[in-house]
Protein backbone atom coordinates (compact mmCIF):
# COMPACT_ATOMS: atom_id res chain seq x y z
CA UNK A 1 -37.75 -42.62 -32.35
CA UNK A 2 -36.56 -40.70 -29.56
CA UNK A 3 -33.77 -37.85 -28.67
CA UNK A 4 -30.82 -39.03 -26.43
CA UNK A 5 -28.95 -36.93 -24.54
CA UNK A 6 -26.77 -34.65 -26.20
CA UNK A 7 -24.21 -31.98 -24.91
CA UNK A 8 -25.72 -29.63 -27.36
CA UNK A 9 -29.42 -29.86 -26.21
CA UNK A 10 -32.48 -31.41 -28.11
CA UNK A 11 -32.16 -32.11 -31.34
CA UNK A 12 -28.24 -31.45 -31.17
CA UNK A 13 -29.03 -27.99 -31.94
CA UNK A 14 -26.34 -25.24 -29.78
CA UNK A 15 -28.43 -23.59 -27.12
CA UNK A 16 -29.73 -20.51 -27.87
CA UNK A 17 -27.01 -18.52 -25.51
CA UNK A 18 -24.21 -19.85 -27.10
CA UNK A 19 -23.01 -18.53 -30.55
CA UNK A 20 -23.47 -21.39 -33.47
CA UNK A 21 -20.07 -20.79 -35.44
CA UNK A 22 -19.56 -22.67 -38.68
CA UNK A 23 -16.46 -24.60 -38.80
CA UNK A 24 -16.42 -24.79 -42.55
CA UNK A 25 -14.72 -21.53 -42.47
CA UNK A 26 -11.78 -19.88 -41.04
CA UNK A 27 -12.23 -16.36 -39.21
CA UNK A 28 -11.95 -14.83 -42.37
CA UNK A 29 -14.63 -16.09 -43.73
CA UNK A 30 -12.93 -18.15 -46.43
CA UNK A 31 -14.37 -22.39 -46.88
CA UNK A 32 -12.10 -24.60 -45.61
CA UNK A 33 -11.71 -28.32 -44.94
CA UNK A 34 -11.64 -28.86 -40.86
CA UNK A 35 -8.96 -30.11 -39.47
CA UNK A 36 -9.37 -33.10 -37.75
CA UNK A 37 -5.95 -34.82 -36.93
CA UNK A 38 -6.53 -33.97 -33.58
CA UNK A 39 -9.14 -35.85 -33.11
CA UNK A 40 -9.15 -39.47 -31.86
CA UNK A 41 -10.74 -42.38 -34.21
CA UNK A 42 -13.47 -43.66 -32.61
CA UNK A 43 -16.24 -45.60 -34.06
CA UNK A 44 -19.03 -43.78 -36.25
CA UNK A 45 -22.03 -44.82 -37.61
CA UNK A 46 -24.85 -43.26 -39.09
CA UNK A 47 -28.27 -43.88 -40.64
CA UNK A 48 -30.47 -41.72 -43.56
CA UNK A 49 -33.65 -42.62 -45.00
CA UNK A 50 -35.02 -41.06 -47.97
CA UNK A 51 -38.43 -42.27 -50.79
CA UNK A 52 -38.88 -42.08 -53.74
CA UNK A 53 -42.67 -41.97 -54.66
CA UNK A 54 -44.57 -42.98 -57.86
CA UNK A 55 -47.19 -44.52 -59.48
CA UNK A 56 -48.80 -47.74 -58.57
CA UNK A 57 -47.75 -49.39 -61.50
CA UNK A 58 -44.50 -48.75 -61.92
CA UNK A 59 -43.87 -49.89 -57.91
CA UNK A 60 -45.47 -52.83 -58.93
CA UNK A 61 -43.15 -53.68 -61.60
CA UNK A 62 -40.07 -53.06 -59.59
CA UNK A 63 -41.88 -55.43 -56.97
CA UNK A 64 -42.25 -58.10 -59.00
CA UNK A 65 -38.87 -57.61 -60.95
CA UNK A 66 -40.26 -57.12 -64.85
CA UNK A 67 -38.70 -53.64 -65.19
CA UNK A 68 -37.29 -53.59 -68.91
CA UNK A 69 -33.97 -52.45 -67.48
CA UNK A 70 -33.25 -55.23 -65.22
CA UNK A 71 -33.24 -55.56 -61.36
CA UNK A 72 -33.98 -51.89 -60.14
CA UNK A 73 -33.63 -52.20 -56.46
CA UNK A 74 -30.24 -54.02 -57.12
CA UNK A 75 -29.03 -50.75 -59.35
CA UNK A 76 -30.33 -48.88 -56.64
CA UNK A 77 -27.90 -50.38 -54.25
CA UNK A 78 -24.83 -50.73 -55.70
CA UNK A 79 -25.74 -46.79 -56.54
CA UNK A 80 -26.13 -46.10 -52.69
CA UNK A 81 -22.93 -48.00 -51.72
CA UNK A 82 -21.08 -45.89 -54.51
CA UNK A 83 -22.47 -42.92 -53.46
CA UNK A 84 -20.99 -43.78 -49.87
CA UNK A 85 -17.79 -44.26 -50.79
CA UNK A 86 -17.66 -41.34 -53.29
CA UNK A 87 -19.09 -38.32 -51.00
CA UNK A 88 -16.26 -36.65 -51.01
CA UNK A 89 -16.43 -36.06 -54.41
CA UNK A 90 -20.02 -34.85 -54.64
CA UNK A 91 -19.51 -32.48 -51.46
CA UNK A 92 -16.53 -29.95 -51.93
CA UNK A 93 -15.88 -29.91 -47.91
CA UNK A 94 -16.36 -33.33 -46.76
CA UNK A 95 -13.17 -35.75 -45.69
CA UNK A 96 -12.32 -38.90 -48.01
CA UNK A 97 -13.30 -41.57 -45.91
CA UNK A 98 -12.45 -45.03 -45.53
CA UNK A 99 -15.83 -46.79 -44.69
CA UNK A 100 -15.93 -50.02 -42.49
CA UNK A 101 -19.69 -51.23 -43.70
CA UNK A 102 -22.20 -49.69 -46.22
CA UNK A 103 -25.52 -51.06 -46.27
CA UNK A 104 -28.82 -49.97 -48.26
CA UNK A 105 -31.97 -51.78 -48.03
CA UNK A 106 -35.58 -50.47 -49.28
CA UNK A 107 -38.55 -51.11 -47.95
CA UNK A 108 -41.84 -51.53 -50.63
CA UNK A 109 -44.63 -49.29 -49.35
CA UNK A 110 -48.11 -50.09 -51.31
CA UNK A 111 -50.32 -48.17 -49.78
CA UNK A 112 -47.84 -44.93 -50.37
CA UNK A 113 -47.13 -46.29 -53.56
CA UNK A 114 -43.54 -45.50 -52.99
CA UNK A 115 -39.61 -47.20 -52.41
CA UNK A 116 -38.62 -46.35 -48.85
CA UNK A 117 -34.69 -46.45 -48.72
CA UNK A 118 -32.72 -46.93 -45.78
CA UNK A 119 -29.03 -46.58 -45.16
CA UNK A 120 -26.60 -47.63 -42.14
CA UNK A 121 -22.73 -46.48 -42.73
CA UNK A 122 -19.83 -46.86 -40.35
CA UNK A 123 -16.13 -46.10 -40.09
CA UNK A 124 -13.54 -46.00 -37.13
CA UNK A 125 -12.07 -42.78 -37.87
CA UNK A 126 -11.79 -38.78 -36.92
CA UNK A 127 -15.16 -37.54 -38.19
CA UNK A 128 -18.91 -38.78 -38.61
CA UNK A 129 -19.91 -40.39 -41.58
CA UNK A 130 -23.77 -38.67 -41.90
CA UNK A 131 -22.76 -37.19 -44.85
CA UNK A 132 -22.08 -40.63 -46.13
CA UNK A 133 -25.55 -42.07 -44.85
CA UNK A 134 -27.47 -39.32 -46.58
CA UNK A 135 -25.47 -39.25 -49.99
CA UNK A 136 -25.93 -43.18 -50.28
CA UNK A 137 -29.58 -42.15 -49.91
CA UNK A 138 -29.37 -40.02 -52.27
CA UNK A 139 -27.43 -42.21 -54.78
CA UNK A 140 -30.09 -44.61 -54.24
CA UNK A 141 -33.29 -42.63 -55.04
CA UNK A 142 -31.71 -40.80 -57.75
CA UNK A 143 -30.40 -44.81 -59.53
CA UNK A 144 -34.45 -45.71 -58.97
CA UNK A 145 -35.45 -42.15 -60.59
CA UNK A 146 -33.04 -42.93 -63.69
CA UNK A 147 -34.12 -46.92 -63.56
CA UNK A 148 -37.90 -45.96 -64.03
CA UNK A 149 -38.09 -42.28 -66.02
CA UNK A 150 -39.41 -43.81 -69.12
CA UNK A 151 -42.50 -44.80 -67.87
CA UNK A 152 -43.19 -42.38 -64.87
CA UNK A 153 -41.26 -39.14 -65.05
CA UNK A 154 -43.42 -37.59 -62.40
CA UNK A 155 -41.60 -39.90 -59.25
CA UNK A 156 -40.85 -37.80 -56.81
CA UNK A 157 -37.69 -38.09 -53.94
CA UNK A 158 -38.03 -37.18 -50.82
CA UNK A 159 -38.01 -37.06 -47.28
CA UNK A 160 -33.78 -37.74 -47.43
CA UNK A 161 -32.57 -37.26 -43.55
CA UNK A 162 -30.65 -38.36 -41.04
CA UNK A 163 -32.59 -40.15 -38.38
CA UNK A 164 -29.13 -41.24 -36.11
CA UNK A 165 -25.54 -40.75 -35.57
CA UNK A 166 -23.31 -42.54 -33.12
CA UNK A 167 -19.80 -41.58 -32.07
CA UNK A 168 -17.59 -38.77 -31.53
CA UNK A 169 -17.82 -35.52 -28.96
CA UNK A 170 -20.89 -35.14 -29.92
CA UNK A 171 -22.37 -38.14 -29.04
CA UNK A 172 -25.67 -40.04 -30.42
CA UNK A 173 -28.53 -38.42 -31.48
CA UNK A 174 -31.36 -39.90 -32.62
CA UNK A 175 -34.69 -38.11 -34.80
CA UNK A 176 -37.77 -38.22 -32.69
């Protein structure tokens, strides 16, 4: 993938002259919510990918749909849409959202013998929805995890990032 411009510099990271400030808290140094009402809606969109890696086996069985428990991947994605729509919940600071489109899709990897998720989430509103992208990720991996313990506890997620984000003052940035 590659980096598109962004105000910020590569990787949307401040440049190194200018002071990063955290605007999860107020000059005090207490957490608070950021205040976004000035902002315009515009339209925001972001993708996350995450796996969830395992035995051969037990990929095999969610391939071919004889888990005991029924239809993992479809658990797994009503989980990630939930998880979407309930972020706010799980992190203290982020803004209830109302999301346009939630999508999760996975992606069967044999010859990492793992679940490669994949999540796209957008909203027209005052702040990004990345938070959203990664926690449906999240939801996701942890639904497969639960779906499969019994017969391979030693799964392991991973790799859960953000590889784009569209919209707002900041722009789009993309993973490389």
């Amino acid at each position: 993938m590659t980096l598109t411009e962004d105000p910020r510099g590569p990787g949307g990271q401040a440049e190194a002259s200018e002071p990063a400030t955290l605007s999860h808290f107020d000059s005090a140094g207490q957490a608070r919510m950021v205040d976004v009402s000035s902002k315009a809606s515009t339209l925001r969109e972001a993708v996350a990918s995450g796996s969830v890696y395992m035995q051969p086996q037990t990929l095999e069985r969610i391939r071919q749909g004889r888990h005991a428990k029924g239809d993992v991947l479809a658990v797994a994605q009503i989980a990630g849409i939930t998880g979407a729509k309930r972020t706010s919940d799980w992190i203290p600071l982020c803004h209830p959202l109302g999301l346009d489109a939630v999508e999760v899709g996975f992606e069967l990897d044999a010859v990492a013998s793992c679940v490669r998720i994949t999540s796209r989430v957008r909203t027209m509103g005052r702040t990004g929805v990345e938070m959203e992208a990664l926690c449906a990720v999240s939801a996701a991996a942890l639904a497969i995890y639960d779906m499969c313990k019994a017969m391979d506890r030693g799964m392991r997620i991973s790799d859960i990032c953000l590889q784009e984000k569209r919209g707002g003052r900041s722009g789009t940035w993309i993973r490389e």
